[in-house]
C-alpha atoms as a PDB file:
ATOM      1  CA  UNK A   1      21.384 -39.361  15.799  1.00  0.00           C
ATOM      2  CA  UNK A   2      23.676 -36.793  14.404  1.00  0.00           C
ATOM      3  CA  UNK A   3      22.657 -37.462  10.655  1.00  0.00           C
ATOM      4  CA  UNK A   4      19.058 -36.967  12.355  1.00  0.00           C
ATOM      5  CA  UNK A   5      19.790 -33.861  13.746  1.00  0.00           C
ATOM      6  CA  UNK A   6      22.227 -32.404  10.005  1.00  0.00           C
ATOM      7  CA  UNK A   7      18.709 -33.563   8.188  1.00  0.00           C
ATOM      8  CA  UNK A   8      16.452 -31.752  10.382  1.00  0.00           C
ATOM      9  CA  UNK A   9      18.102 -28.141  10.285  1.00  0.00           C
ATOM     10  CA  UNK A  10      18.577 -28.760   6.624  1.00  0.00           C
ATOM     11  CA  UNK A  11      15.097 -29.128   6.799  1.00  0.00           C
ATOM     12  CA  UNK A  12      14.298 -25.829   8.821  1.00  0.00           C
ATOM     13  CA  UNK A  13      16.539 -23.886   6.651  1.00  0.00           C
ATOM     14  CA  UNK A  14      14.880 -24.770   3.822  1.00  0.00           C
ATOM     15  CA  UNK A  15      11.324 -24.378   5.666  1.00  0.00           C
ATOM     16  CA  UNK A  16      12.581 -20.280   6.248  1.00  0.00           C
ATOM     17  CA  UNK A  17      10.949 -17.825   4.144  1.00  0.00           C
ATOM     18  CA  UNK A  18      13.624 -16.335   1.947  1.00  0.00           C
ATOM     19  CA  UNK A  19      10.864 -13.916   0.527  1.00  0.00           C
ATOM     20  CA  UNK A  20      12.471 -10.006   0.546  1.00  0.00           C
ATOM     21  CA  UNK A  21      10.927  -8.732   3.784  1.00  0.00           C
ATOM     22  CA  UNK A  22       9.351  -5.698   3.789  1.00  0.00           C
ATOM     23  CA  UNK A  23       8.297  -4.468   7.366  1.00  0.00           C
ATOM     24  CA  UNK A  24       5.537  -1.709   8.052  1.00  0.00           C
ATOM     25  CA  UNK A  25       6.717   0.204  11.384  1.00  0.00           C
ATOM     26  CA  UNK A  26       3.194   2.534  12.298  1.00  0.00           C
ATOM     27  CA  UNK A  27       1.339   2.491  14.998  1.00  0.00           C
ATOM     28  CA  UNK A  28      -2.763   1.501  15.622  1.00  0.00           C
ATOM     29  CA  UNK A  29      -3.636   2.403  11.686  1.00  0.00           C
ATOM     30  CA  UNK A  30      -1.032  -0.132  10.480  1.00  0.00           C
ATOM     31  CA  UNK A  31      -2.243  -2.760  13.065  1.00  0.00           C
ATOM     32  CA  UNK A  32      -5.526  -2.404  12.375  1.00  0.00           C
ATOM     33  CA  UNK A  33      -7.242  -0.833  15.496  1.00  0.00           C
ATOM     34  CA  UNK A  34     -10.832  -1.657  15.560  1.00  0.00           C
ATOM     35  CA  UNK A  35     -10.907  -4.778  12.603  1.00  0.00           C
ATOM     36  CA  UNK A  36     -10.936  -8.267  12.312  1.00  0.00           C
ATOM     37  CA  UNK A  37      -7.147 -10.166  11.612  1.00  0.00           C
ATOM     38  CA  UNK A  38      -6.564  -9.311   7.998  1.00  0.00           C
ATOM     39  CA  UNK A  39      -8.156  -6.377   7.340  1.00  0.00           C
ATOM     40  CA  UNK A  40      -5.022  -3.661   7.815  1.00  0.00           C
ATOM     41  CA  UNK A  41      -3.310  -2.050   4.846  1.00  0.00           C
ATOM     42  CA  UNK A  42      -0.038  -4.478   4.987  1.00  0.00           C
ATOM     43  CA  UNK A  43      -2.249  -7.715   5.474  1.00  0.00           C
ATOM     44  CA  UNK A  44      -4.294  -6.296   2.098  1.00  0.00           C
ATOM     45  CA  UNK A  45      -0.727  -5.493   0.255  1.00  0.00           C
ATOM     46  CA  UNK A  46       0.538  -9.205   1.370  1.00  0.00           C
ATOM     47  CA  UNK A  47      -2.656 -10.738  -0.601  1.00  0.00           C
ATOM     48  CA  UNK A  48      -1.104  -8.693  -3.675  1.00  0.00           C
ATOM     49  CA  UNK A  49       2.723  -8.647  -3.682  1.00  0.00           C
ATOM     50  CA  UNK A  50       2.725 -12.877  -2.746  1.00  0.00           C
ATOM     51  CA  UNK A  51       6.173 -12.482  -3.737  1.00  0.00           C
ATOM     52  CA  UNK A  52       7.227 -10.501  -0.313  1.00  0.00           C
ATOM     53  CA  UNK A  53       7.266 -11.424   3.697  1.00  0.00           C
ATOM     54  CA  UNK A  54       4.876  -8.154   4.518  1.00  0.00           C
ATOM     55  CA  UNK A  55       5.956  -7.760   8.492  1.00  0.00           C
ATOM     56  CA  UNK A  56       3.275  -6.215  10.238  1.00  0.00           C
ATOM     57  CA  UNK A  57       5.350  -4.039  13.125  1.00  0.00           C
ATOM     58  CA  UNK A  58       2.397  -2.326  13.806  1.00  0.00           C
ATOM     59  CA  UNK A  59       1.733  -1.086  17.594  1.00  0.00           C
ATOM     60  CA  UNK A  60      -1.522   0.908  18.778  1.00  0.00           C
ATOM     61  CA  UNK A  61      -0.323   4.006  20.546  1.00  0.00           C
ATOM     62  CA  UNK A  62       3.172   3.915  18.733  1.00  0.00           C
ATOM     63  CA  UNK A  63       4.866   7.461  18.704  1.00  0.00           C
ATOM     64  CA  UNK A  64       7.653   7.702  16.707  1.00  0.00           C
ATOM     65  CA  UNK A  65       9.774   7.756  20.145  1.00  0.00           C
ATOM     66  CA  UNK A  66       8.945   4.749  20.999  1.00  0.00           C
ATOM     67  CA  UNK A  67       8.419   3.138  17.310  1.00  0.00           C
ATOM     68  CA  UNK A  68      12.331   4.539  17.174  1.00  0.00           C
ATOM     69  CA  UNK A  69      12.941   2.464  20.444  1.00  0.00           C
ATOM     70  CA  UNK A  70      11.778  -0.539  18.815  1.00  0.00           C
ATOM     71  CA  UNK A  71      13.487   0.041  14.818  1.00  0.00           C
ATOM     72  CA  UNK A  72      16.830  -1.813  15.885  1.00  0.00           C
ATOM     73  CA  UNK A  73      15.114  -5.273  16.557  1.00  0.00           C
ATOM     74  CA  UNK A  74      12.987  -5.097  13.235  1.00  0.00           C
ATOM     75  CA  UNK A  75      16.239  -3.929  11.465  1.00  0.00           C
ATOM     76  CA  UNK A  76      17.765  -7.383  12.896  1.00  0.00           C
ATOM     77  CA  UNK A  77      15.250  -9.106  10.070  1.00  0.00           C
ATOM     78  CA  UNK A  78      17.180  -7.402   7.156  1.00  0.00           C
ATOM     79  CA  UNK A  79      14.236  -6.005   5.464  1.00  0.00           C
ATOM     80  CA  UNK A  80      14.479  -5.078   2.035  1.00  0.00           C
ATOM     81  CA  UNK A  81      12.021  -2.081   2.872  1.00  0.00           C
ATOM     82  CA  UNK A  82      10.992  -0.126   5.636  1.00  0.00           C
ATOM     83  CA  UNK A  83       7.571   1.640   5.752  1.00  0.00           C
ATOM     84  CA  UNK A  84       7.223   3.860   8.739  1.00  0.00           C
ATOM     85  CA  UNK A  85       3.803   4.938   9.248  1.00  0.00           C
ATOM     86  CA  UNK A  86       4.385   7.123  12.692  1.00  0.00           C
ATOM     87  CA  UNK A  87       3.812  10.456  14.102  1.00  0.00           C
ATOM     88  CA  UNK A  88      -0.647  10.287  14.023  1.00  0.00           C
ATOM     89  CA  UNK A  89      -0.350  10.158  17.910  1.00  0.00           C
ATOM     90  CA  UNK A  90       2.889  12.692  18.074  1.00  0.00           C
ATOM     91  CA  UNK A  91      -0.087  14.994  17.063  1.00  0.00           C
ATOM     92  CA  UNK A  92      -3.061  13.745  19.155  1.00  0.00           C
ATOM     93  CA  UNK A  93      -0.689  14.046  22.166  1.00  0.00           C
ATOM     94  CA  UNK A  94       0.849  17.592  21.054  1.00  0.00           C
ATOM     95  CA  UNK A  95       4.204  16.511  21.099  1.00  0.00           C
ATOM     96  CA  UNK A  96       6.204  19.383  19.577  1.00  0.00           C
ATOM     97  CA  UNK A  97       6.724  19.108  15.500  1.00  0.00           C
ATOM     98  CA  UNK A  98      10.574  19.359  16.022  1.00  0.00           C
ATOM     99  CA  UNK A  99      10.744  16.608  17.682  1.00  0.00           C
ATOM    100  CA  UNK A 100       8.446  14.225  15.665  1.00  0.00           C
ATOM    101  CA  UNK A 101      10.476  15.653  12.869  1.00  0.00           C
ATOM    102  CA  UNK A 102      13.867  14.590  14.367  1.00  0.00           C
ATOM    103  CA  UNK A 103      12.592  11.251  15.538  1.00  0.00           C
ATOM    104  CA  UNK A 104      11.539  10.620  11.806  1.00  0.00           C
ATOM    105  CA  UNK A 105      14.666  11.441  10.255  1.00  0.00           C
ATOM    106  CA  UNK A 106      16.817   9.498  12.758  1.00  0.00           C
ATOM    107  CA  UNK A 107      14.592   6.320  11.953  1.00  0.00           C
ATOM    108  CA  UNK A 108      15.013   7.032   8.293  1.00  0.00           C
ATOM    109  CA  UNK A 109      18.985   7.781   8.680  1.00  0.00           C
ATOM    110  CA  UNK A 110      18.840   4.237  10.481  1.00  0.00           C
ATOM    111  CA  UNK A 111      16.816   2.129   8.127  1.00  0.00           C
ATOM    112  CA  UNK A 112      19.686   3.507   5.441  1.00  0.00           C
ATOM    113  CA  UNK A 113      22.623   2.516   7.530  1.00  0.00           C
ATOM    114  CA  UNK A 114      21.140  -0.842   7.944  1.00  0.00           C
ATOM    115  CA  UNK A 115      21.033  -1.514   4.105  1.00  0.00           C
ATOM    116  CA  UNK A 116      16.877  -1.056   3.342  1.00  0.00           C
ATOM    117  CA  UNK A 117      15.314   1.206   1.683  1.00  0.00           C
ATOM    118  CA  UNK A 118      12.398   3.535   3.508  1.00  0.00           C
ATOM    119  CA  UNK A 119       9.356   4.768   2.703  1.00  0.00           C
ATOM    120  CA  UNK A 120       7.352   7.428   4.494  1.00  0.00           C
ATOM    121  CA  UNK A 121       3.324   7.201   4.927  1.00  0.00           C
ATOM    122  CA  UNK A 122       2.049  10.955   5.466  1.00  0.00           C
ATOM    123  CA  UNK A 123      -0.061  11.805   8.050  1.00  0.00           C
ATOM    124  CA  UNK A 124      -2.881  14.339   9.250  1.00  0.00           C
ATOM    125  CA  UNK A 125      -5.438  14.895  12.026  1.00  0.00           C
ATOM    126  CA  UNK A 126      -8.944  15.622  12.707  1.00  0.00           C
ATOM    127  CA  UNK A 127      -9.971  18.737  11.524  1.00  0.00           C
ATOM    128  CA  UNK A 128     -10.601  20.261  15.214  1.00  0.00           C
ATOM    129  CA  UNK A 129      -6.394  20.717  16.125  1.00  0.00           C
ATOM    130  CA  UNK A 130      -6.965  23.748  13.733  1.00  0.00           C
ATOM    131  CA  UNK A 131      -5.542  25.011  10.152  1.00  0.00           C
ATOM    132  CA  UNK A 132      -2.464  25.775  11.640  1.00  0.00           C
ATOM    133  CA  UNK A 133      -1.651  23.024  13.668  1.00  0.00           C
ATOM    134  CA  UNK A 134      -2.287  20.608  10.938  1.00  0.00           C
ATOM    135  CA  UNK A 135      -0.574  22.402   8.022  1.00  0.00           C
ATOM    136  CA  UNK A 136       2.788  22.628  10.302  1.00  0.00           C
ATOM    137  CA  UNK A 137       2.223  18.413  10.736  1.00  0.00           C
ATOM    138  CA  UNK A 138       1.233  17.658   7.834  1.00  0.00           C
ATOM    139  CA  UNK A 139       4.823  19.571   6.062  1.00  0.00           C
ATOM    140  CA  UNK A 140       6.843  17.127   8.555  1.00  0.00           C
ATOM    141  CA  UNK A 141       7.044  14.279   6.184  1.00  0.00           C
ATOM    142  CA  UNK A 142       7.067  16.172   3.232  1.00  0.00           C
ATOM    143  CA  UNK A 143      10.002  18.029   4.410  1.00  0.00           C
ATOM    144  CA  UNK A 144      11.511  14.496   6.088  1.00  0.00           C
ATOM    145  CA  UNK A 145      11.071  12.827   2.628  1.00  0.00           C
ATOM    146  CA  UNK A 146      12.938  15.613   0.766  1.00  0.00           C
ATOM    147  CA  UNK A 147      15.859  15.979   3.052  1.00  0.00           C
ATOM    148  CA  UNK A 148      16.836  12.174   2.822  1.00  0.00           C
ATOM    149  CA  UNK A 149      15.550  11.713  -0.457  1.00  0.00           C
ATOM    150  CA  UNK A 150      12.813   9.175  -0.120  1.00  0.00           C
ATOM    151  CA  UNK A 151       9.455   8.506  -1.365  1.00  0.00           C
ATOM    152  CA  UNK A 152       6.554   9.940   0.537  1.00  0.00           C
ATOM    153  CA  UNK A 153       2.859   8.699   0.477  1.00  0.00           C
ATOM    154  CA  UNK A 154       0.358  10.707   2.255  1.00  0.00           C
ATOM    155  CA  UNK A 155      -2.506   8.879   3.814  1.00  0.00           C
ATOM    156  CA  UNK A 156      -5.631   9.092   1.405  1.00  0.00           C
ATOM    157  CA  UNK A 157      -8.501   8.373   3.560  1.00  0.00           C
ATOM    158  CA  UNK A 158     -11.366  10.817   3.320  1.00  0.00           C
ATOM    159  CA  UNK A 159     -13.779  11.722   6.091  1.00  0.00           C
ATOM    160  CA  UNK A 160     -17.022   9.281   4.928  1.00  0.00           C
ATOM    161  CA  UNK A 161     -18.538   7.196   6.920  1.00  0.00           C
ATOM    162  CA  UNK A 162     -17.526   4.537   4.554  1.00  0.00           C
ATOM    163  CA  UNK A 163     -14.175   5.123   5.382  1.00  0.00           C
ATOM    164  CA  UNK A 164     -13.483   6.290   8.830  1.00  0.00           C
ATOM    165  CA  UNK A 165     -14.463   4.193  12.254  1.00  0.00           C
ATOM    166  CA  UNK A 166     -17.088   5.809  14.473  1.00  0.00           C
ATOM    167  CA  UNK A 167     -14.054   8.043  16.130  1.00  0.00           C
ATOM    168  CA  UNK A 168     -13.135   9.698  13.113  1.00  0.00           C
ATOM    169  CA  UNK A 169      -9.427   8.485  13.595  1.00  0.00           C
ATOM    170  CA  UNK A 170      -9.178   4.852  12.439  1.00  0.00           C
ATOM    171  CA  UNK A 171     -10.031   3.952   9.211  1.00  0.00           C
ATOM    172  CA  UNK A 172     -12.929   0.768   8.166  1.00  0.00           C
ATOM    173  CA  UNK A 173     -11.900  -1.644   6.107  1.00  0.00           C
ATOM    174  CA  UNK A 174     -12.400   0.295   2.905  1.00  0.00           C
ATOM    175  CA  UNK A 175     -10.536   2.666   4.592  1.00  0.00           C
ATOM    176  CA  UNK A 176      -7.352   0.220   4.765  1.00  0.00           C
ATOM    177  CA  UNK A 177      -8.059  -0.436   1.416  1.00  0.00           C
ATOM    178  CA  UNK A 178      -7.360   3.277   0.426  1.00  0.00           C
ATOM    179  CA  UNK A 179      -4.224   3.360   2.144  1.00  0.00           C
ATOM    180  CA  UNK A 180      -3.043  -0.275   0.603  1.00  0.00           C
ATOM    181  CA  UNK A 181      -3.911   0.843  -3.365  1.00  0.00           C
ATOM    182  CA  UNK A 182      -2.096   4.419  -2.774  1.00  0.00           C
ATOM    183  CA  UNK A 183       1.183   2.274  -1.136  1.00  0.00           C
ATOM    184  CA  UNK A 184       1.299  -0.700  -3.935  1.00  0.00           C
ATOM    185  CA  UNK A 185       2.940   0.692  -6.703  1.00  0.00           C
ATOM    186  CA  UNK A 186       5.413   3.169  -4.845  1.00  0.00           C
ATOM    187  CA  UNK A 187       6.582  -0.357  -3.220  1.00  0.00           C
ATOM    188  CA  UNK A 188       6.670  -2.431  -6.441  1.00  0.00           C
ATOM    189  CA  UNK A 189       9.085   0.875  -7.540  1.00  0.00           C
ATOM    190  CA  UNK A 190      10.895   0.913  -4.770  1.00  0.00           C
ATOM    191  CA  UNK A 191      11.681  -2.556  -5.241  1.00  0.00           C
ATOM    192  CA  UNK A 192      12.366  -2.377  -8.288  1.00  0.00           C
ATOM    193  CA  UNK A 193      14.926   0.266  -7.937  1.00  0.00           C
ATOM    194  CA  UNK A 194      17.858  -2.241  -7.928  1.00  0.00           C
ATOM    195  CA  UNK A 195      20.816  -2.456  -5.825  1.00  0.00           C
ATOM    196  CA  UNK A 196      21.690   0.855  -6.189  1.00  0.00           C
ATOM    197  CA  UNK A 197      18.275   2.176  -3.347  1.00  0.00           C
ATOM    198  CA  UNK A 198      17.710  -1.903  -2.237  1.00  0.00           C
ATOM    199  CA  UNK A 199      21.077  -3.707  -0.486  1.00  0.00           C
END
């Protein structure tokens, strides 16, 4: 019974996927609001970097409060990589930039301290929140990326039909598929950085 048991969790061990993890924290774009099971930006980058475990971590109506909240349990994976892809619904909901701003760097500072590396996906909003508004959002994760020396990737997703769901917030499947081509090869660099950016 014993040897039974010593074979079987050999067995699960083996089963585990020791593929470098690379977990996308975001909110409803990163889940894939609106489409069918597959069709989000990780779930397209998993079809073309086989040689990862993409984590999909993401949550519709994530802020980056609450996608903070949540980092310590993903960190608990050991992912090689963090993508955070957080603060579209900091803006919808008017929550003030200093404080999307902090919550961003403190999940950034984390992801560090934990050993992974972390990339930021840039954000906007709908053109009605007003020049202003948007410019001041839009310079958070510029201004995040610089002052803990990541990479930043803004969201490339233009305002077609072809690529924007009938509410002008989530993006169609081609959509995803602009936001998974502008993320592959600043992953494949990241990962390729070494030791020295990857523990």
């Amino acid at each position: 019974m014993k040897v039974c048991l010593l074979l079987l969790c050999v067995f699960c061990l083996r089963a585990q996927d020791s593929r470098p993890a690379v977990v996308f924290l975001g909110d409803s774009i990163t889940a894939g609001y609106g489409l069918s099971p597959g069709n989000a930006f990780p779930e397209q980058l998993q079809k073309q970097l086989p040689n990862l475990r993409i984590v999909n971590a993401g949550v519709s109506g994530d802020t980056t409060g609450s996608g903070l909240d949540r980092l310590h349990k993903l960190l608990a994976t050991k992912p090689r990589l963090v993508v955070v892809e957080l603060g579209g619904n900091d803006g919808l909901r008017g929550i003030p930039v200093s404080v999307t701003r902090a919550n961003l760097v403190e999940i950034v500072r984390r992801v560090k301290q934990a050993g992974a590396s972390a990339l930021l996906v840039g954000m906007t909003l709908p053109s009605h929140y007003g020049a202003a508004y948007i410019k001041s959002f839009e310079n958070i994760f510029s201004e995040v990326a610089a002052m803990e020396k990541i990479t930043m990737v803004p969201v490339r997703v233009s305002d077609a039909k072809t690529d924007m769901q009938r509410d002008g917030i989530h993006p169609t499947v081609a959509g995803q598929r602009r936001i998974s081509a502008g993320l592959l090869g600043p992953i494949q660099t990241i990962l390729k950085q070494g030791s020295a950016a990857i523990h």
